[in-house]
PDB file of N, CA and C in Angstrom:
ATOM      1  N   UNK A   1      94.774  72.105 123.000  1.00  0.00           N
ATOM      2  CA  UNK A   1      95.683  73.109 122.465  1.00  0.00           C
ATOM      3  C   UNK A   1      96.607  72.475 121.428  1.00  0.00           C
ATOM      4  N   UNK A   2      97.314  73.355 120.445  1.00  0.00           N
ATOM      5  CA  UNK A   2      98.177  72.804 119.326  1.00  0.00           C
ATOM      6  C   UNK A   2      99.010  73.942 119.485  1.00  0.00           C
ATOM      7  N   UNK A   3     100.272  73.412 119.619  1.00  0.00           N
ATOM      8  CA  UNK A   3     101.395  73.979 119.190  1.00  0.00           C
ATOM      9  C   UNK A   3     101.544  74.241 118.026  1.00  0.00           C
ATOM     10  N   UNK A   4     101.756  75.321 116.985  1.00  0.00           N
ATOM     11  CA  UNK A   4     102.580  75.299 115.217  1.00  0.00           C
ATOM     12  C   UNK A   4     103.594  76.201 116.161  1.00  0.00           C
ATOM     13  N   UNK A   5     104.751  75.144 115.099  1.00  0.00           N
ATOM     14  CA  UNK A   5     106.058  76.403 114.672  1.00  0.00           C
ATOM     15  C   UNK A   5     105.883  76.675 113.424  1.00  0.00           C
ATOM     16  N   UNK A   6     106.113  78.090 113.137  1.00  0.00           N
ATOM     17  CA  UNK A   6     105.812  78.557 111.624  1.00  0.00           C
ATOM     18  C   UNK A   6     106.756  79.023 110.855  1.00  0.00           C
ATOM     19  N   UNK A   7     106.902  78.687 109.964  1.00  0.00           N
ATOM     20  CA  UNK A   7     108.106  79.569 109.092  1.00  0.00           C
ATOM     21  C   UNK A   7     107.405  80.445 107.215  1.00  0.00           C
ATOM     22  N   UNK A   8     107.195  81.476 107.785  1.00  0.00           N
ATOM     23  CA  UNK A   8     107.267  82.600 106.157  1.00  0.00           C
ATOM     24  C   UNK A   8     108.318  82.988 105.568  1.00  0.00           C
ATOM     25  N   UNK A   9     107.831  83.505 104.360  1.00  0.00           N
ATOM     26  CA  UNK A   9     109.393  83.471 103.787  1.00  0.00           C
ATOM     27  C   UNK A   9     109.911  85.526 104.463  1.00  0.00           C
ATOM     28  N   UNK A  10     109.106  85.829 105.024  1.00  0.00           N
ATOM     29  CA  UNK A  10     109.200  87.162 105.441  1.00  0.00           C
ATOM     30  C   UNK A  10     108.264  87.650 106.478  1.00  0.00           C
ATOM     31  N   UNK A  11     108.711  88.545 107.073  1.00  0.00           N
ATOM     32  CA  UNK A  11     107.689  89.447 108.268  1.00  0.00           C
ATOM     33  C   UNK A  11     106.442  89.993 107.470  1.00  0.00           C
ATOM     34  N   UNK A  12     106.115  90.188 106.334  1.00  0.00           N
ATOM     35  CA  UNK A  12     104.815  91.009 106.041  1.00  0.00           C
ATOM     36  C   UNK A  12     104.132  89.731 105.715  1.00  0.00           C
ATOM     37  N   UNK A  13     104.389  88.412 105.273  1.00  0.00           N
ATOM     38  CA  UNK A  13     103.983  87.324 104.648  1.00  0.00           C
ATOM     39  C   UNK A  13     102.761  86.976 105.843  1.00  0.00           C
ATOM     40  N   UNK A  14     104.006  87.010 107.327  1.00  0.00           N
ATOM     41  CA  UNK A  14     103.432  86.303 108.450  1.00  0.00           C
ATOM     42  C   UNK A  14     102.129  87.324 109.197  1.00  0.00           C
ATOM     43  N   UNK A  15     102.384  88.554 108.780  1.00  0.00           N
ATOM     44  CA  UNK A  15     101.596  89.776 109.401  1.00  0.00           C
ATOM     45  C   UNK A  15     100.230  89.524 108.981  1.00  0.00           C
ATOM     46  N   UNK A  16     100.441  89.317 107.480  1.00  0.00           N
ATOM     47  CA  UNK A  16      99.024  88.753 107.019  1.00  0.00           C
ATOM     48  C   UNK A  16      98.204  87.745 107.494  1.00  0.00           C
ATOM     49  N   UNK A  17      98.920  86.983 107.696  1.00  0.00           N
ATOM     50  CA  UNK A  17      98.118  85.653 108.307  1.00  0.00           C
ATOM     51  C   UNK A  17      97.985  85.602 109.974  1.00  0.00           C
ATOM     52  N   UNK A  18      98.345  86.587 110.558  1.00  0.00           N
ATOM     53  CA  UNK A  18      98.473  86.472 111.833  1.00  0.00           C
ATOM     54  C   UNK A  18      97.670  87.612 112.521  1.00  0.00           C
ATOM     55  N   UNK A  19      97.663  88.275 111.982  1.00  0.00           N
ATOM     56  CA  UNK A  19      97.224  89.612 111.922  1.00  0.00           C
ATOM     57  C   UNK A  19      95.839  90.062 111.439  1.00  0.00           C
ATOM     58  N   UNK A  20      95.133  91.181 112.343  1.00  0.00           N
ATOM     59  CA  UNK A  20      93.872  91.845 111.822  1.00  0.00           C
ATOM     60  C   UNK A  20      94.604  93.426 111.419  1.00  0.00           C
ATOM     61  N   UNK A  21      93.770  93.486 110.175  1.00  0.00           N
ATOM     62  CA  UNK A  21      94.249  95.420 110.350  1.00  0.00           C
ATOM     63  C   UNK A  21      93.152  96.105 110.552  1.00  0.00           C
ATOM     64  N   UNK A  22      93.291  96.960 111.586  1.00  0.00           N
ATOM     65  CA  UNK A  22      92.053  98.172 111.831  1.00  0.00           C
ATOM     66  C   UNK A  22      92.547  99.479 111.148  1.00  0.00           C
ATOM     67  N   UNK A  23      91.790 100.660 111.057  1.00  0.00           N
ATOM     68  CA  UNK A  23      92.183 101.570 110.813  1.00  0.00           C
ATOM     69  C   UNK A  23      92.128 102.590 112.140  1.00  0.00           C
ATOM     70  N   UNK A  24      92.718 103.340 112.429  1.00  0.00           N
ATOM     71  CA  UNK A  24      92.325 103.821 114.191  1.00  0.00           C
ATOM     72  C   UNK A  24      93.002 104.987 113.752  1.00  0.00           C
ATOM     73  N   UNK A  25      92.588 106.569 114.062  1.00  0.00           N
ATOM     74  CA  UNK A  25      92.993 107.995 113.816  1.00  0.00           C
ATOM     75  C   UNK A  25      93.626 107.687 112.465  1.00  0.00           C
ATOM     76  N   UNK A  26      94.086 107.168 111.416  1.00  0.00           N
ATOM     77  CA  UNK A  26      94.213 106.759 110.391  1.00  0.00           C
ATOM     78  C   UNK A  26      95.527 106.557 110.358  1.00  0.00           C
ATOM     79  N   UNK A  27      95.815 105.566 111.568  1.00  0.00           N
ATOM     80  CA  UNK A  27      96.775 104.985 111.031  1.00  0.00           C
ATOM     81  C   UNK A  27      96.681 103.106 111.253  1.00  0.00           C
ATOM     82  N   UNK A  28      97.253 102.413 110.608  1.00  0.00           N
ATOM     83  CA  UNK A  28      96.968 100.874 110.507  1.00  0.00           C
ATOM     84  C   UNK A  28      97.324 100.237 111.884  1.00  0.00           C
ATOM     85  N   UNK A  29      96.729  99.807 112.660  1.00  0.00           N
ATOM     86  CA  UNK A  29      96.787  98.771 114.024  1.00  0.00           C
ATOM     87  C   UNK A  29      96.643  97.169 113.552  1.00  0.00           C
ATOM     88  N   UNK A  30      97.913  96.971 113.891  1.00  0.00           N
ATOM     89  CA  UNK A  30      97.465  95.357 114.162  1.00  0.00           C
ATOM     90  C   UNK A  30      97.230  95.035 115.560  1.00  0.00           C
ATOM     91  N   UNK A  31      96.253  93.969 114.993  1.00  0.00           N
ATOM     92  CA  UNK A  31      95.312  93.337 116.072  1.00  0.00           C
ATOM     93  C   UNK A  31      95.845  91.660 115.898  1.00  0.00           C
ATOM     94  N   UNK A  32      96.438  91.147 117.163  1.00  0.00           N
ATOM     95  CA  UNK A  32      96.463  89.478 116.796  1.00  0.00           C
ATOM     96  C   UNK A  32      95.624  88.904 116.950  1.00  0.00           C
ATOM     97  N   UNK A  33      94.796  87.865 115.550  1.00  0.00           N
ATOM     98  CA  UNK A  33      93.985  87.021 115.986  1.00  0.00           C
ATOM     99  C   UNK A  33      94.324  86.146 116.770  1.00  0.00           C
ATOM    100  N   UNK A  34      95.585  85.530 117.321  1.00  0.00           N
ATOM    101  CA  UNK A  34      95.864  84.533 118.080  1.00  0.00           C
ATOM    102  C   UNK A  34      96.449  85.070 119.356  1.00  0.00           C
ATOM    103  N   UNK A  35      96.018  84.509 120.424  1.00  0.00           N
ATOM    104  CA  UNK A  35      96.639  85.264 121.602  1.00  0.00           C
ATOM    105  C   UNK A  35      97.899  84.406 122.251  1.00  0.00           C
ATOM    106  N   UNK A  36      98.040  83.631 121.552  1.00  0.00           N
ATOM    107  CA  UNK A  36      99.532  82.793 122.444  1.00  0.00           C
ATOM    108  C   UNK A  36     100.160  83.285 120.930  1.00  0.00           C
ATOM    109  N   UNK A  37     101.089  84.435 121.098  1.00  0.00           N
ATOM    110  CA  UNK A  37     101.678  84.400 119.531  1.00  0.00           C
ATOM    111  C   UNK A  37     103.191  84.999 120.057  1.00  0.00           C
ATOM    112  N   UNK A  38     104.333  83.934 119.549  1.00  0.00           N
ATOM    113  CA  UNK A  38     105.737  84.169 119.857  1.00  0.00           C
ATOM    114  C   UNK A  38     106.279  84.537 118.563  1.00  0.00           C
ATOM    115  N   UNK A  39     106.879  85.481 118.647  1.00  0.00           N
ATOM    116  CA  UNK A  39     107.354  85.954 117.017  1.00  0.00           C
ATOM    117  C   UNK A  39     109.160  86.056 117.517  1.00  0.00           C
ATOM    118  N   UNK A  40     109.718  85.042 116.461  1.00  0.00           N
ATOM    119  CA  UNK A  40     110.894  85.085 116.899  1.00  0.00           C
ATOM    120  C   UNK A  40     112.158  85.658 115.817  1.00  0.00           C
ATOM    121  N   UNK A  41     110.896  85.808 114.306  1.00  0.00           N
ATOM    122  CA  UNK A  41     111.840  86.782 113.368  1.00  0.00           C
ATOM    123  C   UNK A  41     112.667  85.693 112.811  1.00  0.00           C
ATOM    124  N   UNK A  42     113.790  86.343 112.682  1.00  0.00           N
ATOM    125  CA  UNK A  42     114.897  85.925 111.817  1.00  0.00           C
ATOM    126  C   UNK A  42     116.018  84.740 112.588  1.00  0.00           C
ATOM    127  N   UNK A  43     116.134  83.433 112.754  1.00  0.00           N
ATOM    128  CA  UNK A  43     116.859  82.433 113.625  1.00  0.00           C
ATOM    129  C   UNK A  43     118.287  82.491 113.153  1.00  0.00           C
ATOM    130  N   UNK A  44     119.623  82.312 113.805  1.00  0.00           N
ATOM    131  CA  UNK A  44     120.592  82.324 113.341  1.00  0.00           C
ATOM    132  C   UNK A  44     121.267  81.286 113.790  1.00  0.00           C
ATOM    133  N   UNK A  45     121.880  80.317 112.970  1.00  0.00           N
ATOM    134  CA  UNK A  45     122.863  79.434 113.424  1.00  0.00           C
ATOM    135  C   UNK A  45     124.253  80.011 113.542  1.00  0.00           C
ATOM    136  N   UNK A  46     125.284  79.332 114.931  1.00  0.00           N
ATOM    137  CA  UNK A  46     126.619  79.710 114.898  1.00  0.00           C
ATOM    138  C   UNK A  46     127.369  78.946 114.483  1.00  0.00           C
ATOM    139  N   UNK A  47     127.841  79.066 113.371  1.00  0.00           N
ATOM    140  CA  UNK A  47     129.197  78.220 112.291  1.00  0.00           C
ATOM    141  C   UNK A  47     130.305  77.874 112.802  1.00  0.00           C
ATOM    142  N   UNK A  48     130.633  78.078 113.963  1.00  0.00           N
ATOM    143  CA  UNK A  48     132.097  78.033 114.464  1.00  0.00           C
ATOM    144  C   UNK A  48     132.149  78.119 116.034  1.00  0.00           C
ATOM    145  N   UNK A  49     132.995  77.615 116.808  1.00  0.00           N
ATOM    146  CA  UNK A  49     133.272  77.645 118.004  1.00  0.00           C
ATOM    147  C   UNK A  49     133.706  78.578 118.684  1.00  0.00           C
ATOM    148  N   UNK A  50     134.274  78.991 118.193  1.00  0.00           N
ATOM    149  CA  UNK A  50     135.284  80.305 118.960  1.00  0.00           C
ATOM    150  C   UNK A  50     134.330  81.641 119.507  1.00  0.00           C
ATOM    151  N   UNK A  51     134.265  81.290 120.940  1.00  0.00           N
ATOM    152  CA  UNK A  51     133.611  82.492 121.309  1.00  0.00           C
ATOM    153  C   UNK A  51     133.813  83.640 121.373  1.00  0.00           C
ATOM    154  N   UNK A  52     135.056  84.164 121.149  1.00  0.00           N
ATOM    155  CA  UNK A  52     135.546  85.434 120.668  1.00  0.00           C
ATOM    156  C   UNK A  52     135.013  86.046 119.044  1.00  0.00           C
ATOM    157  N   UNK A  53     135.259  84.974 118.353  1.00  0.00           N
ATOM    158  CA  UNK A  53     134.294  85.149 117.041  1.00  0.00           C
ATOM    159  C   UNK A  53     133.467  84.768 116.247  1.00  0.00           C
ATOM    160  N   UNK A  54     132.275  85.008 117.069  1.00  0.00           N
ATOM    161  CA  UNK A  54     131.386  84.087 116.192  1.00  0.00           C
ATOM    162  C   UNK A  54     130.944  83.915 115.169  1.00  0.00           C
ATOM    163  N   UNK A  55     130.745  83.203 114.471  1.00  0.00           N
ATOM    164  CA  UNK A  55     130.089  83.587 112.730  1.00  0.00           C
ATOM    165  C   UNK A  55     128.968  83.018 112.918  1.00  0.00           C
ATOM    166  N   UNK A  56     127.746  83.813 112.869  1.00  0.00           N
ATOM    167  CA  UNK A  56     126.335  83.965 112.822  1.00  0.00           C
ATOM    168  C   UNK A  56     125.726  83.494 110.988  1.00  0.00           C
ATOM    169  N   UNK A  57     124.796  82.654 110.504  1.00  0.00           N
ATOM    170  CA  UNK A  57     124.557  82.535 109.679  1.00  0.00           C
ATOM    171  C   UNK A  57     123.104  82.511 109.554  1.00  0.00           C
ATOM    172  N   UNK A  58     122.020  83.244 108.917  1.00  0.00           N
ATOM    173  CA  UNK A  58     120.617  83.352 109.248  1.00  0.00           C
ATOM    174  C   UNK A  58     120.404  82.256 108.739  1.00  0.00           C
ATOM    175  N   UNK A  59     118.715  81.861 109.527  1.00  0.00           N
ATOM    176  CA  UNK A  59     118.330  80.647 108.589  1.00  0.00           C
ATOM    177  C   UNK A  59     117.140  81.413 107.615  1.00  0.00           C
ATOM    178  N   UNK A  60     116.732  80.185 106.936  1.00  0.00           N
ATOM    179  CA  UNK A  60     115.245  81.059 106.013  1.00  0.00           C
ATOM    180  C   UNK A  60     114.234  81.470 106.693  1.00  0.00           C
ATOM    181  N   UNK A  61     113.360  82.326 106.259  1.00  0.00           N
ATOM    182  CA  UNK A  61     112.197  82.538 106.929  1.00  0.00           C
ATOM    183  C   UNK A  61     112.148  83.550 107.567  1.00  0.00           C
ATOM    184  N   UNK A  62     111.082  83.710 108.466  1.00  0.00           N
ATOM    185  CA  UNK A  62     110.522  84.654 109.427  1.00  0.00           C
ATOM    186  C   UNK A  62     109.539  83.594 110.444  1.00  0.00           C
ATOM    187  N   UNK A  63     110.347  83.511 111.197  1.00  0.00           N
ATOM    188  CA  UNK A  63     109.467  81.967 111.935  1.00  0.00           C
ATOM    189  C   UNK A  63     108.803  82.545 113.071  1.00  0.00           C
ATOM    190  N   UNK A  64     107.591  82.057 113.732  1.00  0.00           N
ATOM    191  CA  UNK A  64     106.694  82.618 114.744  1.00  0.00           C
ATOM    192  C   UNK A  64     106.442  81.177 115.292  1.00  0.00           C
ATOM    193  N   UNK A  65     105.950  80.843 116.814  1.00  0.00           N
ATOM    194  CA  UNK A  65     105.240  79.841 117.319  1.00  0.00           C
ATOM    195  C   UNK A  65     103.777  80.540 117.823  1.00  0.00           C
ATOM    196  N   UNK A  66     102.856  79.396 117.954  1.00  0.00           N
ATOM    197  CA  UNK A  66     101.524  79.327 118.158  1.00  0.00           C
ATOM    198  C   UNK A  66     101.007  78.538 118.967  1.00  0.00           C
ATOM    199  N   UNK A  67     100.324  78.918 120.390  1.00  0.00           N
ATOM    200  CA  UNK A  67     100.045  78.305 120.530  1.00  0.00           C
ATOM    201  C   UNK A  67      98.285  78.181 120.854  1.00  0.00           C
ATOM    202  N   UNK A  68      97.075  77.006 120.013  1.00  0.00           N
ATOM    203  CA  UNK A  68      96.158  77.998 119.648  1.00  0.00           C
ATOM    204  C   UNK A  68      95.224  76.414 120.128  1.00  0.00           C
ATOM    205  N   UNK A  69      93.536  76.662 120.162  1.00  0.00           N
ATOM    206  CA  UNK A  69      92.895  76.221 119.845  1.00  0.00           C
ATOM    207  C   UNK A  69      92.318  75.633 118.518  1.00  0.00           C
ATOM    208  N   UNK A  70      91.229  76.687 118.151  1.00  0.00           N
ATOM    209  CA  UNK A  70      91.355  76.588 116.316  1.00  0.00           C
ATOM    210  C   UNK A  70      91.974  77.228 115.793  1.00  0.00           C
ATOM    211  N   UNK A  71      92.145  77.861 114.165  1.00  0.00           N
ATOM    212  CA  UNK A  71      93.158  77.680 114.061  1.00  0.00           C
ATOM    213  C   UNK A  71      92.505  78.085 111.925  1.00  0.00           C
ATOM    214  N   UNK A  72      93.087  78.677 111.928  1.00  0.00           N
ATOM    215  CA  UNK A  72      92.838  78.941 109.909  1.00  0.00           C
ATOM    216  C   UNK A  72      94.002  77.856 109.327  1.00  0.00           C
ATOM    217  N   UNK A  73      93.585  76.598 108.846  1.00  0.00           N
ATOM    218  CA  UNK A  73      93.864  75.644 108.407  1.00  0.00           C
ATOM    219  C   UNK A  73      94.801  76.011 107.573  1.00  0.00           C
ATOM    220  N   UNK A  74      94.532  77.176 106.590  1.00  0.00           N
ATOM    221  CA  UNK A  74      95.831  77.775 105.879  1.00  0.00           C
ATOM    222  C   UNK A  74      97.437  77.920 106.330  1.00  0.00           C
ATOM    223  N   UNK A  75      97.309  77.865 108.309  1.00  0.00           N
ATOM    224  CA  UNK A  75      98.503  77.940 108.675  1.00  0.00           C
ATOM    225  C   UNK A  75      99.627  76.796 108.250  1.00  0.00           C
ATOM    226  N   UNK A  76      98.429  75.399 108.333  1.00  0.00           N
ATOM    227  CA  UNK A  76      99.235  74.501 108.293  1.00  0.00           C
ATOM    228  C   UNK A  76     100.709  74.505 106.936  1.00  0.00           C
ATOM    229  N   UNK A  77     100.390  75.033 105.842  1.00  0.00           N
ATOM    230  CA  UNK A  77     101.253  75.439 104.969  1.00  0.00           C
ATOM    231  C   UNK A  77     102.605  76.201 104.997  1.00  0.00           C
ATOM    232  N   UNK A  78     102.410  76.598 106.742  1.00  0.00           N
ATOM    233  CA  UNK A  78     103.974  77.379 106.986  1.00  0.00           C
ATOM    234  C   UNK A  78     104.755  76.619 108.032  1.00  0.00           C
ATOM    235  N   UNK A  79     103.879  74.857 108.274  1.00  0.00           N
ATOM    236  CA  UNK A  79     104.379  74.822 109.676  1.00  0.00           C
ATOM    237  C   UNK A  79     105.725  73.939 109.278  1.00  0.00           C
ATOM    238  N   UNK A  80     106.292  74.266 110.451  1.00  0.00           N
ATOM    239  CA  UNK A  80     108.062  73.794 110.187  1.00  0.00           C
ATOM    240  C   UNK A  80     108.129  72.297 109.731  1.00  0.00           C
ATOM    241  N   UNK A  81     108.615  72.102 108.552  1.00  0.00           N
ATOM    242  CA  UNK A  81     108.557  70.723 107.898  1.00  0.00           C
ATOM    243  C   UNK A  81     110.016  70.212 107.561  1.00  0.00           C
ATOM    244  N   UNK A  82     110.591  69.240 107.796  1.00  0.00           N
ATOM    245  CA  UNK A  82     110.744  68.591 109.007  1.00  0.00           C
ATOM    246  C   UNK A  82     110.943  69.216 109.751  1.00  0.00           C
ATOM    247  N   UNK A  83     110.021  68.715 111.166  1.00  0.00           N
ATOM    248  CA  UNK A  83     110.395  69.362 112.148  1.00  0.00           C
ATOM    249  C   UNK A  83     112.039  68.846 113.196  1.00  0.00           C
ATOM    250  N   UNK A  84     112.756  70.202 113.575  1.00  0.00           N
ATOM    251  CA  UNK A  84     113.914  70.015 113.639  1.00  0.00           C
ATOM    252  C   UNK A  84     113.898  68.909 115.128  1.00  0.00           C
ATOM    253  N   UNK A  85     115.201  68.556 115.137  1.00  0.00           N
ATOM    254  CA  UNK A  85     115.713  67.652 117.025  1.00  0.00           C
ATOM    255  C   UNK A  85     115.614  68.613 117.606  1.00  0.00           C
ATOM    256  N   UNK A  86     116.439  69.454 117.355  1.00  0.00           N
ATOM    257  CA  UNK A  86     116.113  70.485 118.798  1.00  0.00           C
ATOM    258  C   UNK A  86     115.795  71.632 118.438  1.00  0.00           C
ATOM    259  N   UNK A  87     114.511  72.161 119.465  1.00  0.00           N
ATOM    260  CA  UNK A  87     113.652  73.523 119.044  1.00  0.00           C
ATOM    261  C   UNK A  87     114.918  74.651 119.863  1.00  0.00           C
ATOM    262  N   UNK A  88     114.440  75.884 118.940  1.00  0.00           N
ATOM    263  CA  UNK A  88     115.577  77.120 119.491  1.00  0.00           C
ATOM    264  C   UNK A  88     114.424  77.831 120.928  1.00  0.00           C
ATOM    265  N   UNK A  89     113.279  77.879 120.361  1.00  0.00           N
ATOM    266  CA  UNK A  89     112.512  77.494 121.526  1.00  0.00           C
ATOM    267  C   UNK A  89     110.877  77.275 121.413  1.00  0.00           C
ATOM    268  N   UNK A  90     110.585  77.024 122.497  1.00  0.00           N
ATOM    269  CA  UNK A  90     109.417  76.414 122.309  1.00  0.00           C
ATOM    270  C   UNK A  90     108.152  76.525 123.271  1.00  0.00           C
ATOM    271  N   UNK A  91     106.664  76.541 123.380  1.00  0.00           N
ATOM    272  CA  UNK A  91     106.204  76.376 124.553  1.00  0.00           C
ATOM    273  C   UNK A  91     106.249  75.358 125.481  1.00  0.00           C
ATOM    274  N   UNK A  92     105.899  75.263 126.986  1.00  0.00           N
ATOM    275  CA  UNK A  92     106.184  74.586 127.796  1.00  0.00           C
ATOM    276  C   UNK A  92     104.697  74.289 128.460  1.00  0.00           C
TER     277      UNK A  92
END
């Protein structure tokens, strides 16, 4: 098995690559080609201490984890570079 953490620069970027589209009563179904698939969206760091007010700051991306056998080699192009000290989360 291989872990990727992934980062796109957006949710439709990652849909593509992650994603089958069917057509079904005519409307679009996604289908995941990968079945260990964690989609965690948009990550936010907190700028400040004060737990009364936090200041939330997004990071880039649209980040997803994977966890897969094979694997469309193309992913490797989104995977988190450098990878960070500490994951926000991760498989186990």
């Amino acid at each position: 098995m291989t872990d990727l953490y992934l980062r796109f620069a957006d949710q439709t970027e990652a849909e593509v690559h992650l994603y089958d589209f069917t057509e079904v009563d005519g409307a679009l179904q996604l289908t995941p080609k990968y079945l260990n698939t964690d989609v965690l969206g948009t990550l936010y760091n907190v700028d400040n201490t004060d737990p009364e007010n936090p200041v939330y700051t997004p990071l880039d991306g649209w980040h997803v984890n994977l966890r897969v056998g094979d694997y469309d080699p193309a992913l490797d192009a989104f995977r988190v570079n450098p990878e960070p000290l500490v994951w926000r989360r991760m498989w186990l």
